[in-house]
Structures are given as C-alpha cells and as structure tokens.
Protein backbone atom coordinates (compact mmCIF):
# COMPACT_ATOMS: atom_id res chain seq x y z
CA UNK A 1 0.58 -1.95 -19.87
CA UNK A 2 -1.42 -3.66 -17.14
CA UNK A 3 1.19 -5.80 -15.46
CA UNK A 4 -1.36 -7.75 -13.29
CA UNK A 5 -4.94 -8.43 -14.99
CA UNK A 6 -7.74 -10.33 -12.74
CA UNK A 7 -10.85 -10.57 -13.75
CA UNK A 8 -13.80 -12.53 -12.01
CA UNK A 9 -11.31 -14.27 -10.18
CA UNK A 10 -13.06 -16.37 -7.15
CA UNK A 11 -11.02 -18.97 -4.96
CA UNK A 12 -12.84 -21.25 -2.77
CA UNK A 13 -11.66 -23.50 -0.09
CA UNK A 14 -14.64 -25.18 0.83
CA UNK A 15 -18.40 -25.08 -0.03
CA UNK A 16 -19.03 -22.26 3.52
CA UNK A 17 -15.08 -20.64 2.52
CA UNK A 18 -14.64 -18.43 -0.37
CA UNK A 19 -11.49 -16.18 -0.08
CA UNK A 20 -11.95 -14.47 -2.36
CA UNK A 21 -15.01 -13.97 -4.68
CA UNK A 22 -14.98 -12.16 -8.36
CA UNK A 23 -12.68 -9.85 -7.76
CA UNK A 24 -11.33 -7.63 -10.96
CA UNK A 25 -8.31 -5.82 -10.76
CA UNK A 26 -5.86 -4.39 -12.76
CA UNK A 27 -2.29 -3.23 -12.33
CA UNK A 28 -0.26 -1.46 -14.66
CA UNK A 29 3.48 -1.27 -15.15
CA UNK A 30 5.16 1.13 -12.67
CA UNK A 31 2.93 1.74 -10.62
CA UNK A 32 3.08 1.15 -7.17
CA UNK A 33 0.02 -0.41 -5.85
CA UNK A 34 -0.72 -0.77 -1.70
CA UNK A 35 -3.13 -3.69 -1.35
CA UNK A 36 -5.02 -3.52 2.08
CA UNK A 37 -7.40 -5.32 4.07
CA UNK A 38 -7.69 -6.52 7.71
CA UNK A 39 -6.52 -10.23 8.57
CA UNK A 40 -8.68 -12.51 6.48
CA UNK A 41 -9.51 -10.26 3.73
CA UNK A 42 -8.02 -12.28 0.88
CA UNK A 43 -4.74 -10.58 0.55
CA UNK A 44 -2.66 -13.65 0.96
CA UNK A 45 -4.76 -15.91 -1.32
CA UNK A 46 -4.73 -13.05 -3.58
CA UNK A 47 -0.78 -12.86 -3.52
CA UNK A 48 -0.37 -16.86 -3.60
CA UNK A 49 -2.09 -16.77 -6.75
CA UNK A 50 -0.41 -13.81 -8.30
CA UNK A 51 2.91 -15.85 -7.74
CA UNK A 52 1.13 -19.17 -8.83
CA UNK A 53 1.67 -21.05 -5.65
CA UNK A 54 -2.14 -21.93 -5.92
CA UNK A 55 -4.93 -22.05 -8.72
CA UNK A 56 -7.74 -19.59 -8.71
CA UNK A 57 -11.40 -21.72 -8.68
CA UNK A 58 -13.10 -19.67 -11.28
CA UNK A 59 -11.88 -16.41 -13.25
CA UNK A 60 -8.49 -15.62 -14.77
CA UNK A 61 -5.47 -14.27 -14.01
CA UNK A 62 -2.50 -12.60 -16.34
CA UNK A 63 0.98 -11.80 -14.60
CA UNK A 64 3.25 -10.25 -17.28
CA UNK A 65 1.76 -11.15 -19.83
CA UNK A 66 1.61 -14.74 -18.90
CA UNK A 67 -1.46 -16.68 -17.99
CA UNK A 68 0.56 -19.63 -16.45
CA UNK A 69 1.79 -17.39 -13.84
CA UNK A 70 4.53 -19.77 -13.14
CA UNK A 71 6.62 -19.07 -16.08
CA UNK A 72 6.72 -15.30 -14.78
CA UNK A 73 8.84 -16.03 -11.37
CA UNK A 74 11.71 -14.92 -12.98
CA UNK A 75 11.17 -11.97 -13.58
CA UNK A 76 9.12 -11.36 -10.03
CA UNK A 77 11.07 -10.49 -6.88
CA UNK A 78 9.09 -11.75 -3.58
CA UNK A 79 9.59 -10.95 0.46
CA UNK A 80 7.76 -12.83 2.55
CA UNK A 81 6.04 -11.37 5.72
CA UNK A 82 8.77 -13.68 8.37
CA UNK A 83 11.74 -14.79 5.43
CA UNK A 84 13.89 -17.70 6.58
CA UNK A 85 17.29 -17.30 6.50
CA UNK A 86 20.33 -19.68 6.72
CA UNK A 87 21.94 -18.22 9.83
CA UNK A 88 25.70 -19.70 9.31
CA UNK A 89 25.61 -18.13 5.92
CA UNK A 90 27.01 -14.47 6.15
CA UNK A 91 25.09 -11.65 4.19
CA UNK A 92 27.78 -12.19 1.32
CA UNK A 93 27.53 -15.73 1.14
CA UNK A 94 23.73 -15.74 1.12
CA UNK A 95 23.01 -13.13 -1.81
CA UNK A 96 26.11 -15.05 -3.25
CA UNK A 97 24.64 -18.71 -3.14
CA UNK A 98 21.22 -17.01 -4.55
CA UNK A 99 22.67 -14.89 -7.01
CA UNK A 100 24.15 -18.32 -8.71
CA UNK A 101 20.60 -19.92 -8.40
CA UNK A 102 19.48 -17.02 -10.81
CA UNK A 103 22.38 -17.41 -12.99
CA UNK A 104 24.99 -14.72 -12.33
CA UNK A 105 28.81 -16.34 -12.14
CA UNK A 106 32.18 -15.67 -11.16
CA UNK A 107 32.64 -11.44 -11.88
CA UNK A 108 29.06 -10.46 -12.39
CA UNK A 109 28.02 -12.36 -9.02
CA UNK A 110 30.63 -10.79 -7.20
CA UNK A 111 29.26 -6.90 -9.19
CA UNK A 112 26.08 -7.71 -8.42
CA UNK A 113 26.02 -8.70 -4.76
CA UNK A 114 28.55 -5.81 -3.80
CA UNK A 115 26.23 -3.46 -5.77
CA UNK A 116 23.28 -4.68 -3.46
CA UNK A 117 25.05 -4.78 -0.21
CA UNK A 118 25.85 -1.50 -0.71
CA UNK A 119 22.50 -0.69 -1.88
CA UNK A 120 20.85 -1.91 1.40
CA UNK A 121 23.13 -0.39 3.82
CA UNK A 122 24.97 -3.96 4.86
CA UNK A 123 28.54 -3.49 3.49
CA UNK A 124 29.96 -3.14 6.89
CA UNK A 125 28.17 -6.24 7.77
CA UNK A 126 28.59 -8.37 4.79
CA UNK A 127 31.06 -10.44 5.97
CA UNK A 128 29.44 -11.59 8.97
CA UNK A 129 26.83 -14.43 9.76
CA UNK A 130 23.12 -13.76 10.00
CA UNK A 131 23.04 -14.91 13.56
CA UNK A 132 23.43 -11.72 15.04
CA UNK A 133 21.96 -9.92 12.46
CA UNK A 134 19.16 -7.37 13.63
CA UNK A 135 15.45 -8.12 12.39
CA UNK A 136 16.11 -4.37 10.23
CA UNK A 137 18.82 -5.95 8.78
CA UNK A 138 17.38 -9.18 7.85
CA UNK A 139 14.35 -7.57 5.99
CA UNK A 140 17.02 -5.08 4.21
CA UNK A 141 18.78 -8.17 3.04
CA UNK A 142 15.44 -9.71 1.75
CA UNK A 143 14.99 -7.16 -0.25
CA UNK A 144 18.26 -7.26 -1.35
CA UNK A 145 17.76 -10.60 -2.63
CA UNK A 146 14.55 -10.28 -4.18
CA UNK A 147 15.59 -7.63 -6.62
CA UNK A 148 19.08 -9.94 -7.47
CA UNK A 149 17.68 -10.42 -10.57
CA UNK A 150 16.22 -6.98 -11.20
CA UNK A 151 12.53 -8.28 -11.60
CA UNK A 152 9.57 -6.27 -13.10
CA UNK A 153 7.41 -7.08 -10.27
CA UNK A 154 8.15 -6.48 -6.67
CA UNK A 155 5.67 -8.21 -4.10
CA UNK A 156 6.19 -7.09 -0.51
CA UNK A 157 4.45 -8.83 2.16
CA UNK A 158 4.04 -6.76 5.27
CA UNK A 159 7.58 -4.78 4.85
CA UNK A 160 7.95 -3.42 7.86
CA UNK A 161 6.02 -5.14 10.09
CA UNK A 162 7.92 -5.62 13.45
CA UNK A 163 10.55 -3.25 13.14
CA UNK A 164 11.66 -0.43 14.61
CA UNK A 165 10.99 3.20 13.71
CA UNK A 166 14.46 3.99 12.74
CA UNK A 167 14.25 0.16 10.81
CA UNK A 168 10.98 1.00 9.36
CA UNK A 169 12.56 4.77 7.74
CA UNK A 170 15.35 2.50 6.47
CA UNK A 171 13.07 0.05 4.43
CA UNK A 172 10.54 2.94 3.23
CA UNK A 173 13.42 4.78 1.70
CA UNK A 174 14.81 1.65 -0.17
CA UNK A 175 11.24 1.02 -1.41
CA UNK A 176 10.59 4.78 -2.45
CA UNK A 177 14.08 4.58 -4.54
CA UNK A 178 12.20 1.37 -6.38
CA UNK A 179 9.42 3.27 -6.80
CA UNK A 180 11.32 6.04 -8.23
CA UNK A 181 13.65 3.60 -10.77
CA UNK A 182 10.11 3.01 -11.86
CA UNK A 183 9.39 -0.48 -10.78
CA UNK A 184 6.16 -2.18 -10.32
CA UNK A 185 5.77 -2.43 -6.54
CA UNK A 186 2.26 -4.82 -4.97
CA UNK A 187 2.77 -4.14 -0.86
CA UNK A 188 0.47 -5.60 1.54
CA UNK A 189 0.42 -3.64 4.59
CA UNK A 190 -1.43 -3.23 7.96
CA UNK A 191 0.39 0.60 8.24
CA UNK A 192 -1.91 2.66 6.12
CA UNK A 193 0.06 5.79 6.31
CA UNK A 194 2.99 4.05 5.08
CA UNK A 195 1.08 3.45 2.34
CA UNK A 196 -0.16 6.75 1.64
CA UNK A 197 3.68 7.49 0.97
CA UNK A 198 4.05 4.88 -0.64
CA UNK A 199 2.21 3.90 -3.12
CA UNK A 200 -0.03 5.24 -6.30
CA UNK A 201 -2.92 2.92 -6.09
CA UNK A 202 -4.81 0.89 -3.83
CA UNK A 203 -7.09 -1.33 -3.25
CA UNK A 204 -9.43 -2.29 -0.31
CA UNK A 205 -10.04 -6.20 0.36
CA UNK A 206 -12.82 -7.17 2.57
CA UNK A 207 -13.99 -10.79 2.91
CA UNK A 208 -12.88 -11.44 -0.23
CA UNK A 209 -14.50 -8.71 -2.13
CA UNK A 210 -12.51 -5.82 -3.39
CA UNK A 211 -14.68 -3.10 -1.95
CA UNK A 212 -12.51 0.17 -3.57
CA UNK A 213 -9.63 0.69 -5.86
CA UNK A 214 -8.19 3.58 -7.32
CA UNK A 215 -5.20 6.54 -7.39
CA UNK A 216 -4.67 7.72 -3.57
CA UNK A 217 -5.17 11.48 -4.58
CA UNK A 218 -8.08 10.67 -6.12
CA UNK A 219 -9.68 8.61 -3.31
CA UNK A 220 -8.67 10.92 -0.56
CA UNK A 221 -10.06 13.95 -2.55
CA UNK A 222 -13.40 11.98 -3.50
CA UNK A 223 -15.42 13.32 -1.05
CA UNK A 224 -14.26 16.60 -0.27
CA UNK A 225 -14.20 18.79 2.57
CA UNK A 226 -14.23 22.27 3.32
CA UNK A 227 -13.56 24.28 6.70
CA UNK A 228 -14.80 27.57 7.70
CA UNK A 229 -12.60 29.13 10.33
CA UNK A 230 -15.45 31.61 12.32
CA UNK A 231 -13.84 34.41 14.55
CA UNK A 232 -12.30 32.94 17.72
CA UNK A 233 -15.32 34.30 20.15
CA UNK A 234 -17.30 32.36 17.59
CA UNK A 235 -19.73 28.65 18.27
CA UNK A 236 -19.78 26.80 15.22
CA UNK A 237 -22.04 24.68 16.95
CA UNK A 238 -24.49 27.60 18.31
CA UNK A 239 -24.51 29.40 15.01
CA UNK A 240 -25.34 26.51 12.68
CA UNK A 241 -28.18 25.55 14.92
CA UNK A 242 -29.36 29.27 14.71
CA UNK A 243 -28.79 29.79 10.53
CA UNK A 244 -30.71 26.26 9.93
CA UNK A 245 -27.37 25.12 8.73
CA UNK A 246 -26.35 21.63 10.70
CA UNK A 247 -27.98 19.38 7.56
CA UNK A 248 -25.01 20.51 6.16
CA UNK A 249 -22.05 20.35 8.54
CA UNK A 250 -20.33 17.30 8.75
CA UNK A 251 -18.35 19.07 11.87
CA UNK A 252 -18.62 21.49 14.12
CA UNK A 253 -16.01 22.40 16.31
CA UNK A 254 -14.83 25.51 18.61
CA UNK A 255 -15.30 27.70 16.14
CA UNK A 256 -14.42 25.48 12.93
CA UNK A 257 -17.46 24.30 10.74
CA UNK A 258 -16.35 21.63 8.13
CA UNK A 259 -18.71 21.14 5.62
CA UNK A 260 -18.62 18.85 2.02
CA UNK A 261 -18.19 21.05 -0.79
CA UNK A 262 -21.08 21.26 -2.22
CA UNK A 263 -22.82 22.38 0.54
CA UNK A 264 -20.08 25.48 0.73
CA UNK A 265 -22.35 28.07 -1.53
CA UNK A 266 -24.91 27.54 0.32
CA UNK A 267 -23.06 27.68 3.97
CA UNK A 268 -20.93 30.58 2.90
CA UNK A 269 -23.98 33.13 1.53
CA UNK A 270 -25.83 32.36 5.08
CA UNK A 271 -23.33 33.27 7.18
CA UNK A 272 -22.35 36.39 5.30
CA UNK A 273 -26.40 37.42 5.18
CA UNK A 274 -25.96 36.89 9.20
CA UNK A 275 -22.70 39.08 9.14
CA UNK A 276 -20.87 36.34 11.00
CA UNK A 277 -16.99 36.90 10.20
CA UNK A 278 -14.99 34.21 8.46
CA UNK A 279 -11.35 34.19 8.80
CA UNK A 280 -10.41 31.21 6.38
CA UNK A 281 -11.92 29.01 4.02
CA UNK A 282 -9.98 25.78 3.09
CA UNK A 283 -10.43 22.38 1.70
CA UNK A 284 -9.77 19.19 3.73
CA UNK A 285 -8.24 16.58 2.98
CA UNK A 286 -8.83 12.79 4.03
CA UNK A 287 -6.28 10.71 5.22
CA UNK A 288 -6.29 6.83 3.61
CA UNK A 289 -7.15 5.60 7.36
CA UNK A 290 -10.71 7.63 7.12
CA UNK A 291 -10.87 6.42 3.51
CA UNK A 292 -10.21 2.96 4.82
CA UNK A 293 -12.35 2.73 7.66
CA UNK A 294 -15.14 4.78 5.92
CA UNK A 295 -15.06 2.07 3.52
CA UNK A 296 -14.69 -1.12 5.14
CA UNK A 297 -17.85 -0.02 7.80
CA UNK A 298 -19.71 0.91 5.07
CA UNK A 299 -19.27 -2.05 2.60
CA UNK A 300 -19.22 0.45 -0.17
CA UNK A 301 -17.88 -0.71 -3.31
CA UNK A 302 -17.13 1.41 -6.53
C-alpha cells in the first residue's frame, strides 16, 4: 500500500520560482526510500509538504491515506537536519516531557522512554543535561524521540550530516534496525553511499523535476557492464584499436576492456578469432554516485 502518493504535484513561489514542478511519486509501505538531489532541488519543499507545513500549488498529495496531510502527524516521526533542543532538560526529562505531549503517562512513559534510551545507546547518559551532550548524541536522541510514538512514517532530514565517522556508524545501524522492523523510512541525504545501504528506492530531484526513481538494484544494474581481463602483457587500448572494437568499449584500461553487455558477443568472438587470451569475464556494477551523476548531467528522466 503506497504510503506516500503525489501526483502532478507543482509548488510555486513566485511567477520566475517553481520548486518543484509535476512531480509523481509513489511510496509504498516499508520501504525505505533515499530521496536525493543537490541543494535546491526541491527536497525540502517536497518534505514540507509531505508533513503539511505548506500547500502544494497544483497536483495532489496522499500521506497515509489522508489527503489533509495534517491529520497524519501522528502517526509520522520527523528529524530535522539541525533539531533544537532544550539544553537544561536532561535526555530523560526531554523524551519524558515529549512522550506526555503524545499521550503516554505515569508507567508507560517511564517503559517507553527507558526502552528508547536504551535503544539509542544513551542510558549511561540519560540522566544528564544536553549541554554537554556530543552532536552524535543529540541526533541519536532525535531519533529517539521521533519514533516515541512508534509512527508509520519516518522522515529523516540529512541524518548524519556533520558527524563523525564513528557517530555516523552509530546512526546507520539504528536506521538499518528500522528498516529491518519494517518501517517506512523517506531520508534526504547528500552521502549517496549511505544511501546505497540504506535504502530500497530512490529518487533523483533536480530543479524541481524528479529526473529518476526506482529499486537501487535495479538502477545500478540498468545499464550494465562487462569487463574482459586480457593477459597481463596485454593493451586493451592497442588491441581494440587493432580488432575495430573501440565503438564498443566504454573503457579501456592496462589490460582491462569494459564493455556494455550487449556489445559482449560481439567483443568476445573477435578477440577469440584474434587468439588474444582472456583470463576473466565479469559484470560491473555501478555505484548510485555514477547513477547519480550520470543522471543529473544528463537530465535524463524515466
């Protein structure tokens, strides 16, 4: 069940700024869904309507089910790219204080915040204020608060942006346990191989147009390619120019040729005419960084 449904949805600021412009997208319950795009892209408008913090100009939106978006906050979970915290609270007292904003009293408040402190690696620190807290520790506890309520739809704004390596493991293993409990993750993120790991789906935002969208195995096996290791003493370079082969090599290398794969018939019954020795044949795969910049230079859309 599509948990997020857009279609045609356009939102313009002013008659020369359009954020974003007929976009269609859907997003379906569990999955886990990286939404990229370089800094004016649309991602934020996109997420500000998602949570219903503004209207789109033309199109429609559906968020659980609900067309006025607003009546599905509770059961959406949201961390901001730079959260504000209370810094006299302690990490107890915050999720505390929250956890009676969403309803939870006396034991299952206490059972619920324990359960998340514990869940986020900030037991030990739970009983301190947020002053000193580390910015690791901060994010941990925002995620900690935004799943008090145990939402169906997480939205994660730049996760890990700013943190440490050792801070950045710490958040992609909480978020890979959600994704694993089966929730419905959206995360907007500049760190493309984070994404990879992360997520299902994505989708590729470029001046307000959603250029690509699909499954990551699919995308990074659309176009795919194939490398002939030659024999060491072998010039991949010198022996496609000789065979008449280099219309179909996307690389030549040493003696690696990497070709698309349906030029690989072809490729492979010329070089064994020519008695050239092969040592391997293997596919190659893209990484979502090619896919990405392939895409965005490009303009392609599906």
């Amino acid at each position: 069940m599509p948990i997020i449904e857009c279609i045609d949805l356009t939102k313009t600021y002013s008659r020369h700024v359009t954020a974003l412009h007929t976009l269609t997208l859907s997003i379906n319950e569990g999955t886990s869904f990286g939404l990229l795009g370089e800094n004016g892209a649309g991602k934020s408008t996109l997420v500000r309507i998602i949570m219903g913090f503004i209207y789109p100009t033309s199109g429609s939106i559906r968020v659980l089910g609900e067309t006025q978006v607003a009546r599905a906050h509770p059961r959406i979970g949201y961390v901001h790219e730079r959260p504000i915290f209370e810094t006299r609270f302690t990490g107890r007292a915050y999720l505390t204080y929250l956890a009676q904003l969403s309803g939870l009293w006396n034991s299952a408040n206490t059972s619920r915040v324990t359960e998340l402190l514990t869940r986020v690696n900030l037991s030990e620190a739970a009983d301190r204020p947020l002053g000193p807290y580390s910015k690791g520790m901060l994010q941990r506890l925002a995620i900690a608060q935004a799943i008090l309520n145990n939402p169906d739809l997480l939205i994660l704004d730049e996760p890990t942006s700013g943190l440490d390596p050792r801070s950045q493991w710490d958040i992609r293993q909480l978020l890979s346990s959600l994704r694993k409990e089966g929730k419905t993750l959206l995360i907007c993120s500049h760190y493309l191989a984070e994404i990879e790991a992360l997520c299902d789906t994505v989708g590729i935002l470029s001046r307000g147009e959603l250029l690509l969208h699909g499954k990551v195995d699919d995308l990074l096996h659309s176009q795919s390619v194939v490398e002939i290791a030659l024999a060491p003493d072998q010039s991949a370079t010198d022996i496609a120019t000789r065979l008449q082969l280099s219309e179909h090599i996307v690389e030549a290398e040493g003696n690696l040729l990497r070709l698309v794969d349906s030029a690989q018939r072809h490729v492979m019954s010329a070089l064994l005419a020519a008695d050239i020795p092969i040592i391997s044949l293997n596919p190659v795969s893209k990484t979502l960084e090619e896919v990405y910049v392939s895409t965005t230079l490009t303009g392609n859309t599906e």
